[in-house]
N, C-alpha and C. Protein backbone atom coordinates (compact mmCIF):
# COMPACT_ATOMS: atom_id res chain seq x y z
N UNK A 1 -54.09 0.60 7.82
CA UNK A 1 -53.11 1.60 8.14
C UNK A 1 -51.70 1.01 8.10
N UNK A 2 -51.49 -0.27 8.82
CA UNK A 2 -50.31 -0.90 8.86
C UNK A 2 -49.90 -0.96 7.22
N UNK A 3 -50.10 -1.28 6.16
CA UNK A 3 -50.03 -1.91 4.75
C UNK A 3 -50.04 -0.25 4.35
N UNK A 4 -50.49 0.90 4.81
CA UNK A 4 -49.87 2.01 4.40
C UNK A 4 -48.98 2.68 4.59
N UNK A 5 -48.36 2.20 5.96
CA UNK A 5 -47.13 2.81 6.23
C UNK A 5 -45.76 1.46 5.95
N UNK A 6 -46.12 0.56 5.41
CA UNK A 6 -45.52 -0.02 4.66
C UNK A 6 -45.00 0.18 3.50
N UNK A 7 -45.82 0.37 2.75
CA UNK A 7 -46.07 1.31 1.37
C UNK A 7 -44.90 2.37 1.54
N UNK A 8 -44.97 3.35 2.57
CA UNK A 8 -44.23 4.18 2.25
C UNK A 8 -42.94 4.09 2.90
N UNK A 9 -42.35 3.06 3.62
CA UNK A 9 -41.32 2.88 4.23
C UNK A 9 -40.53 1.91 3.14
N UNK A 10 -41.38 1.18 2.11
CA UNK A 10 -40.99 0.56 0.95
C UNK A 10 -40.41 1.76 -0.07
N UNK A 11 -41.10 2.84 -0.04
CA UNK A 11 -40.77 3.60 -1.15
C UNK A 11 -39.71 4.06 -0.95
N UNK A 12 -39.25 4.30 0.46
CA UNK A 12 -37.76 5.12 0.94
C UNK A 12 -36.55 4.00 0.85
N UNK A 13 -37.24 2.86 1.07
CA UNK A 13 -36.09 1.79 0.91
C UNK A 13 -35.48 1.31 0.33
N UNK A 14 -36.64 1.10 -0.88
CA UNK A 14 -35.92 0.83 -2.47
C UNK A 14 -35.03 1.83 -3.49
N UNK A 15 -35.62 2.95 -2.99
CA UNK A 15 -34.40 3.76 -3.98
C UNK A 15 -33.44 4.19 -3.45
N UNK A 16 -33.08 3.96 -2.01
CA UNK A 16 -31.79 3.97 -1.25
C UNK A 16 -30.91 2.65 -1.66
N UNK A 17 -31.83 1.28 -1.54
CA UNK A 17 -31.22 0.05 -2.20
C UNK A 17 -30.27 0.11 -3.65
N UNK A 18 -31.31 0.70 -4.41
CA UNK A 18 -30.95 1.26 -5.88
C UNK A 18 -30.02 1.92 -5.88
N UNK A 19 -29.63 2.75 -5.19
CA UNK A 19 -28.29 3.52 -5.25
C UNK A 19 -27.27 2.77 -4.80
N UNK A 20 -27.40 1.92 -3.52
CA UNK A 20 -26.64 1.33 -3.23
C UNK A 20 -25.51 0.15 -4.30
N UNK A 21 -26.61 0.03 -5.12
CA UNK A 21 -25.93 -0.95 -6.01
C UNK A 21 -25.57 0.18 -7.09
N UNK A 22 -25.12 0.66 -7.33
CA UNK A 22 -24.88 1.97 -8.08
C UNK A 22 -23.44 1.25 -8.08
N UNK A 23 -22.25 1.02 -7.29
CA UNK A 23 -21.40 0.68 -7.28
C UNK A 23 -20.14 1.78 -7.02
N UNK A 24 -18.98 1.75 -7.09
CA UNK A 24 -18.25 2.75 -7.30
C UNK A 24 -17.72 3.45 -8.83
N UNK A 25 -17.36 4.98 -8.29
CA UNK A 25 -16.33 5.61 -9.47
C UNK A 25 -15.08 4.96 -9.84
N UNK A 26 -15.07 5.02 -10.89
CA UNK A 26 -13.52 4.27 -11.34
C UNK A 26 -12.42 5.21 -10.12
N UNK A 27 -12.41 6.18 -10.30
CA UNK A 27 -11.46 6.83 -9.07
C UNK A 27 -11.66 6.18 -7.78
N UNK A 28 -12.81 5.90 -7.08
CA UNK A 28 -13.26 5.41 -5.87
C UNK A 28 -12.91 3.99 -5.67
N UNK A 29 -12.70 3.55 -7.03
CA UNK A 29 -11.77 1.81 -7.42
C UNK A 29 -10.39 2.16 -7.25
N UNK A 30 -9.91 3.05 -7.64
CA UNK A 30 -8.53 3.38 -8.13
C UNK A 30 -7.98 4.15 -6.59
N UNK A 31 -9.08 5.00 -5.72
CA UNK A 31 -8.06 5.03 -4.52
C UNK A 31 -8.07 4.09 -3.26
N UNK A 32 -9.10 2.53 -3.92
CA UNK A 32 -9.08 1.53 -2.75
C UNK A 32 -7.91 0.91 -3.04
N UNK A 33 -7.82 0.78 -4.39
CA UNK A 33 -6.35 -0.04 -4.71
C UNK A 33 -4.84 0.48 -4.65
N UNK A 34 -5.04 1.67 -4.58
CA UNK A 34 -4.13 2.40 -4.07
C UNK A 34 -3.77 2.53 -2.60
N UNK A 35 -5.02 2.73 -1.55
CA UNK A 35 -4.99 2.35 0.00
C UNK A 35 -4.22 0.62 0.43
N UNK A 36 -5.52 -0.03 -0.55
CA UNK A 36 -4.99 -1.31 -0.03
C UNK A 36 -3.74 -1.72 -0.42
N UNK A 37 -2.72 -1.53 -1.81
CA UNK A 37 -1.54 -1.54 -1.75
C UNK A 37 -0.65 -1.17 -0.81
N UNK A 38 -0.56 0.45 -0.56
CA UNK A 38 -0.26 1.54 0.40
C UNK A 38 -0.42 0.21 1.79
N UNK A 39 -1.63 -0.35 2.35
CA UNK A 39 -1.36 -1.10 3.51
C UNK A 39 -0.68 -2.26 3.49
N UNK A 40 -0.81 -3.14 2.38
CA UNK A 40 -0.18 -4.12 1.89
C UNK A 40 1.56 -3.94 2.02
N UNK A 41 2.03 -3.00 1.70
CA UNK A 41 3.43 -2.67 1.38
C UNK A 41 3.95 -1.99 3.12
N UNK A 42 3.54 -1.81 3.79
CA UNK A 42 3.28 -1.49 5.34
C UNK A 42 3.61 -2.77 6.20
N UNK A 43 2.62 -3.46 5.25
CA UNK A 43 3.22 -5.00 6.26
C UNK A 43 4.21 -5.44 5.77
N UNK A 44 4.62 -5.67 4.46
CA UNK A 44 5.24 -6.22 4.10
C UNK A 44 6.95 -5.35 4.54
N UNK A 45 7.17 -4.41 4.96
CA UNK A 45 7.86 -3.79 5.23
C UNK A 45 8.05 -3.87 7.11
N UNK A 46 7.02 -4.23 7.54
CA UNK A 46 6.93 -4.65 8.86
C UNK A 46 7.47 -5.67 9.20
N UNK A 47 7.32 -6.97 7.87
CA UNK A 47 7.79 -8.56 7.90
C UNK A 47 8.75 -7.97 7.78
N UNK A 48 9.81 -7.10 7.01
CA UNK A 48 11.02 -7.19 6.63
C UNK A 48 11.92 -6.52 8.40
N UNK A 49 11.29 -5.42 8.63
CA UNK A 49 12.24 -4.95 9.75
C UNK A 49 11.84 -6.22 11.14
N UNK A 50 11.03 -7.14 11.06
CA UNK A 50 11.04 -7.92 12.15
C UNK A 50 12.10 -9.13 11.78
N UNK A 51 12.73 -9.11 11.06
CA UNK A 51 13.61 -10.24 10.75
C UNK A 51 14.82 -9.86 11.10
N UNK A 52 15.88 -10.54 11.88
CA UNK A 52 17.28 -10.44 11.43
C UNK A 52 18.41 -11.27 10.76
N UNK A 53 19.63 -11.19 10.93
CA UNK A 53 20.16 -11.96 10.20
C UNK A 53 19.88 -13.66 10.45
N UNK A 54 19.86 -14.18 11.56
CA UNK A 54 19.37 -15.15 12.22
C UNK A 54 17.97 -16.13 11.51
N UNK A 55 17.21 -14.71 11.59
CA UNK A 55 15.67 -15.10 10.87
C UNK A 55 15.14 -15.36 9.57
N UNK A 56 15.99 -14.21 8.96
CA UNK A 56 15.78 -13.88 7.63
C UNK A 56 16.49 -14.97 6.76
N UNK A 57 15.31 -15.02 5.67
CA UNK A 57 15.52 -16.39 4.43
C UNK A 57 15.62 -15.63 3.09
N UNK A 58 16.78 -16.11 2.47
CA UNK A 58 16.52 -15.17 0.80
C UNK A 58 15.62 -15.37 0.65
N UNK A 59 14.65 -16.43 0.40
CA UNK A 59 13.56 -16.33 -0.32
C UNK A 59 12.42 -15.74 0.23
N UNK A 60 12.91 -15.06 1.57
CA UNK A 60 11.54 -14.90 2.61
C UNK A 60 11.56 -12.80 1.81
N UNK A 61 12.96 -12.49 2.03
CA UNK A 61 13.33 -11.33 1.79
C UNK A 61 12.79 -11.08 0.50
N UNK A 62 13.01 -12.24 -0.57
CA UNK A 62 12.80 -11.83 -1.73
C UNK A 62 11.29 -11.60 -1.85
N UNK A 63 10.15 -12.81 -1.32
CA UNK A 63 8.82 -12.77 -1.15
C UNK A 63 8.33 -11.72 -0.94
N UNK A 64 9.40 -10.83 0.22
CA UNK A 64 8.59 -9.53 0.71
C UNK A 64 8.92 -8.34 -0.50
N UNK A 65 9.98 -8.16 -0.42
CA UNK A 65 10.33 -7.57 -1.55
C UNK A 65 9.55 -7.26 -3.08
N UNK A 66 9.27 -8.67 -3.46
CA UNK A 66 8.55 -8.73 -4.63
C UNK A 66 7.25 -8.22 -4.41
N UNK A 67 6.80 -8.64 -3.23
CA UNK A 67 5.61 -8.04 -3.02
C UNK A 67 5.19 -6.74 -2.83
N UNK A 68 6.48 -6.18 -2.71
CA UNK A 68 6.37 -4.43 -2.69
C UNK A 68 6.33 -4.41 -3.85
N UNK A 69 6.99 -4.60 -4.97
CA UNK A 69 7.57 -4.47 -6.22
C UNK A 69 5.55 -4.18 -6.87
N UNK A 70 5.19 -5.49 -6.87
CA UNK A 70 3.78 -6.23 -6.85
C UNK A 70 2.71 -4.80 -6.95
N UNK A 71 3.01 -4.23 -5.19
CA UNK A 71 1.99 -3.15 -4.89
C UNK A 71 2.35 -1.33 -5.71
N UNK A 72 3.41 -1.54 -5.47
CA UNK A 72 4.12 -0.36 -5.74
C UNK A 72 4.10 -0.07 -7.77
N UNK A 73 3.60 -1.32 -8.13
CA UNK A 73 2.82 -0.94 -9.60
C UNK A 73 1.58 -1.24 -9.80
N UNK A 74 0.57 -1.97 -9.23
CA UNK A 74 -0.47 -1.56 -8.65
C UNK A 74 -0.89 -0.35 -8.23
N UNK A 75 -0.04 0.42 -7.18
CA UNK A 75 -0.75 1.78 -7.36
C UNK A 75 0.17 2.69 -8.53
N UNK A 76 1.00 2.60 -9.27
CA UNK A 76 1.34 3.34 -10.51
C UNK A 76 0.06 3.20 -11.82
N UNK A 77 -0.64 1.85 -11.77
CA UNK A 77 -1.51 1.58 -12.49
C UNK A 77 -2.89 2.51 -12.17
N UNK A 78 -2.84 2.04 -10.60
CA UNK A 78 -4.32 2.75 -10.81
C UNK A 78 -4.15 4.84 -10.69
N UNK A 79 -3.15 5.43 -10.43
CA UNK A 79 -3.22 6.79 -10.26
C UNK A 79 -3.77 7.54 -11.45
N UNK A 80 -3.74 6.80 -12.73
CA UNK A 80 -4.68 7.24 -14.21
C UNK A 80 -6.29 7.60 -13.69
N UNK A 81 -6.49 7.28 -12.81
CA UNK A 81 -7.96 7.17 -12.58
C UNK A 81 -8.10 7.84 -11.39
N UNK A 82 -7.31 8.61 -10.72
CA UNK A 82 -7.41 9.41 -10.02
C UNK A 82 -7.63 11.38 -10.40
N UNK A 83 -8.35 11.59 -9.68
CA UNK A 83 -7.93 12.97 -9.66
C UNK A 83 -6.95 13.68 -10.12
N UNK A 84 -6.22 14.69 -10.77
CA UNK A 84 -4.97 15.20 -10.94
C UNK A 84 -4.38 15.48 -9.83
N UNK A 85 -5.02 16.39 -8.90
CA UNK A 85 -4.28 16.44 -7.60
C UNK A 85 -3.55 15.40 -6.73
N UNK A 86 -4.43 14.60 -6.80
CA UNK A 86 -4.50 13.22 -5.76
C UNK A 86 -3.82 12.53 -6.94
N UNK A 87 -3.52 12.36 -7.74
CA UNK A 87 -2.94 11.16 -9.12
C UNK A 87 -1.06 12.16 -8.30
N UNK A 88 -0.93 13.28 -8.67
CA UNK A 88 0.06 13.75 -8.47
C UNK A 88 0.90 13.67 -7.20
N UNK A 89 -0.07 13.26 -6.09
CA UNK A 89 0.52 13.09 -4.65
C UNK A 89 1.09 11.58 -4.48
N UNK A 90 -0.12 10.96 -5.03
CA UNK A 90 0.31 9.29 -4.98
C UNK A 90 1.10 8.82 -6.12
N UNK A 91 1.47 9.38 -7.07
CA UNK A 91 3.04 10.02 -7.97
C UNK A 91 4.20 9.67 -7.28
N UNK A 92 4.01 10.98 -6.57
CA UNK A 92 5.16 11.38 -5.60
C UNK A 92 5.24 10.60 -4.46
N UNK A 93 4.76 10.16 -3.44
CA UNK A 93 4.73 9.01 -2.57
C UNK A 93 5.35 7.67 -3.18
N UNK A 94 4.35 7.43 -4.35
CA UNK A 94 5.31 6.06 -4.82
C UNK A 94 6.52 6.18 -5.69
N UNK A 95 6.93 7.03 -5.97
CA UNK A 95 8.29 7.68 -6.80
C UNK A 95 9.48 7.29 -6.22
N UNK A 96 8.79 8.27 -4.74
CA UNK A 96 9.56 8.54 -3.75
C UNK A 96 9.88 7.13 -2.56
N UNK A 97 9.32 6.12 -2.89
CA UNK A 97 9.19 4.75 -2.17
C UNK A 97 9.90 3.90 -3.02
N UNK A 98 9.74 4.05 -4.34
CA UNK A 98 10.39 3.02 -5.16
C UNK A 98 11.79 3.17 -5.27
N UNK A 99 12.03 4.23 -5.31
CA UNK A 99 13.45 5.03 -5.01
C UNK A 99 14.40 4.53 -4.19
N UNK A 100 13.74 4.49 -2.74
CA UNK A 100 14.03 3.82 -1.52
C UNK A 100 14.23 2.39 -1.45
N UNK A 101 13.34 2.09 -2.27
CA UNK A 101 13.19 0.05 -2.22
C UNK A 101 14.76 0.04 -3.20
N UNK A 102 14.69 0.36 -4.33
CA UNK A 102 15.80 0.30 -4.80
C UNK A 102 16.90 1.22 -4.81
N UNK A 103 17.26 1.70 -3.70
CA UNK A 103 18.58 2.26 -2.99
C UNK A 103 18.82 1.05 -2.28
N UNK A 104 17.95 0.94 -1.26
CA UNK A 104 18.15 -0.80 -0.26
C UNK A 104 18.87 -1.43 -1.03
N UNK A 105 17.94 -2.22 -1.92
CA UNK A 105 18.21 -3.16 -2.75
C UNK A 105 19.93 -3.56 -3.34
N UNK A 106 20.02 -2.35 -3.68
CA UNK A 106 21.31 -2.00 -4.15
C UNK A 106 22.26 -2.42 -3.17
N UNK A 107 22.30 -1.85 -2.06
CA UNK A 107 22.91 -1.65 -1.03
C UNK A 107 23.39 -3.10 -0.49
N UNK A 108 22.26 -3.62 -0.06
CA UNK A 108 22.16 -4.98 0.33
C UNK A 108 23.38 -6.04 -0.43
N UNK A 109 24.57 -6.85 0.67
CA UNK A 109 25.23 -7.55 0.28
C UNK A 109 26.66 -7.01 -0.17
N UNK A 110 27.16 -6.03 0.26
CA UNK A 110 28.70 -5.29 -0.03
C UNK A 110 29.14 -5.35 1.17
N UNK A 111 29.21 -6.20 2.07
CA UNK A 111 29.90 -6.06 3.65
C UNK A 111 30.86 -7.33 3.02
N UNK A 112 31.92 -8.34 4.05
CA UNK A 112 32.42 -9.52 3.99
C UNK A 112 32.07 -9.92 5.20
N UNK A 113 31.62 -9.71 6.33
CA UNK A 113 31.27 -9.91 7.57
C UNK A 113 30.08 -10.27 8.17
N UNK A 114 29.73 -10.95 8.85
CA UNK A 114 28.81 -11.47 9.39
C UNK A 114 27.57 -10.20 9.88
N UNK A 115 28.97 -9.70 10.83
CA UNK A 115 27.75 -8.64 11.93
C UNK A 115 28.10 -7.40 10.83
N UNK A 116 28.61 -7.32 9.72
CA UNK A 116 27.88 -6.01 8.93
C UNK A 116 27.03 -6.43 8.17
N UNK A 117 26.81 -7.55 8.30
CA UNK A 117 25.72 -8.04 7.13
C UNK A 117 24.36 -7.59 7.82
N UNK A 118 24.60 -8.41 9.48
CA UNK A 118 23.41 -7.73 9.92
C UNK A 118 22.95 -6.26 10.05
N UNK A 119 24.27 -5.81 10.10
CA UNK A 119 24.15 -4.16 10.20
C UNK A 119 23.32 -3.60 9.32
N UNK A 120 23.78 -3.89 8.02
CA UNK A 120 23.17 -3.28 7.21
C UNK A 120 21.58 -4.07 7.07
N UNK A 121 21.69 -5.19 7.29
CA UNK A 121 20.16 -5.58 6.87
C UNK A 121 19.24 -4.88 8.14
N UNK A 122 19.83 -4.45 9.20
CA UNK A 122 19.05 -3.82 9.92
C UNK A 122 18.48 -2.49 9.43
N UNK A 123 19.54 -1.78 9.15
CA UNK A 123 19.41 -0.57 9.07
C UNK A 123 18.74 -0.16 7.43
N UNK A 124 19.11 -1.25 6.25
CA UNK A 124 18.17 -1.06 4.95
C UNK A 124 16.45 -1.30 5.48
N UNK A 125 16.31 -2.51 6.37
CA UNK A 125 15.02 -2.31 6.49
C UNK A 125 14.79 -1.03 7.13
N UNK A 126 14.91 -0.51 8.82
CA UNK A 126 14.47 0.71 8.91
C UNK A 126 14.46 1.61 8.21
N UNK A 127 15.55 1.83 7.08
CA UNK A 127 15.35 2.63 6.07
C UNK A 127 13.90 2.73 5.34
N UNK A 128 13.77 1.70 4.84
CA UNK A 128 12.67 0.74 4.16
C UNK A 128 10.75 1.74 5.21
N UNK A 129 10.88 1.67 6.28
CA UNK A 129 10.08 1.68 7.14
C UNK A 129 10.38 3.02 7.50
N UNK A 130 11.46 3.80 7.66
CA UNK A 130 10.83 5.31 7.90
C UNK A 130 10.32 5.58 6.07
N UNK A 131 10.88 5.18 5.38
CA UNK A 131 10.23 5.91 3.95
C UNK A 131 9.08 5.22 3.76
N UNK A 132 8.65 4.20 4.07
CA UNK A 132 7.07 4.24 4.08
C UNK A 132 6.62 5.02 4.30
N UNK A 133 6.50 5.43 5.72
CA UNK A 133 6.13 6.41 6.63
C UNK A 133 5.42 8.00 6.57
N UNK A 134 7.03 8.04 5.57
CA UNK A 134 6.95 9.28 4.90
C UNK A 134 6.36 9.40 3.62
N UNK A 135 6.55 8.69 2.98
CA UNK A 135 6.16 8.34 1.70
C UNK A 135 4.39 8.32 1.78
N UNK A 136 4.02 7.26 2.04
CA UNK A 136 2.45 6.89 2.18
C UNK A 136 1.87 7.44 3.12
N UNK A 137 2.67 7.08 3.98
CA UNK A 137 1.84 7.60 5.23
C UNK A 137 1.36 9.01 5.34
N UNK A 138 1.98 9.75 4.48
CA UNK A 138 1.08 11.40 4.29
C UNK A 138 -0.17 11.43 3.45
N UNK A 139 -0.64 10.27 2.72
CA UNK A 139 -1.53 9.82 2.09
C UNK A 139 -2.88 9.65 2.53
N UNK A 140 -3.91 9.86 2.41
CA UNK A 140 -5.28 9.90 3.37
C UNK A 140 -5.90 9.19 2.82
N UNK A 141 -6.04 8.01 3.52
CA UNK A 141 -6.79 6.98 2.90
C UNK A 141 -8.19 6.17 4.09
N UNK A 142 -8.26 7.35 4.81
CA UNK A 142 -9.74 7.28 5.37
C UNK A 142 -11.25 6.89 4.89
């Protein structure tokens, strides 16, 4: 009896296994790399508003920076493999983010002053960090 209810607890197991290795949809690839960018660019935007003038290193700024740059075509790459709906939202989210990175960008370095330097590097990062916010963060990546 034991070796028969084996038998059939084998039969339910293996073709659940089998599916399991099934793997993902190219879309189901395309909205992890899109999430995990989307979180990636979160921190990296987190490193940037925890710095101030004091803290902050060009090359630390630039690191973070690039690394948005990095994610923010990462998910332009993968939205081909999305849904139309969902390709069109994460469009617009990263459109609408890249936009922002390079308004900052721009911005950054037109003071002659010390404490507007910090001013503004304060206030480009929060910039930086409510348009995440808005940007991705309406994004459902549950």
């Amino acid at each position: 009896m034991s070796s028969r209810l084996a038998c059939v607890l084998l039969s339910l197991i293996v073709p659940t296994a089998l599916l399991g290795a099934c793997g993902e949809s190219d879309e189901e690839k395309a909205q992890a790399r899109v999430c995990d960018a989307g979180d990636d660019i979160g921190k990296q935007v987190k490193e940037l508003s925890g710095l101030t003038l004091t803290t902050a290193t060009t090359n630390q700024v630039k690191d973070n920076l690039n690394a948005i740059k990095d994610d923010l075509s990462t998910i332009a790459d993968a939205t081909g493999d999305l849904s139309d709906e969902r390709g069109k939202d994460v469009r617009a989210a990263n459109d609408e983010f890249a936009a922002s990175v390079k308004q900052t960008a721009e911005s950054l370095g037109k003071t002659t002053s010390i404490e507007d330097a910090a001013s503004q590097l304060r206030h480009a990062f929060d910039q930086l960090a409510t348009s995440d916010k808005s940007s991705f963060g309406r994004l459902d990546c549950s």
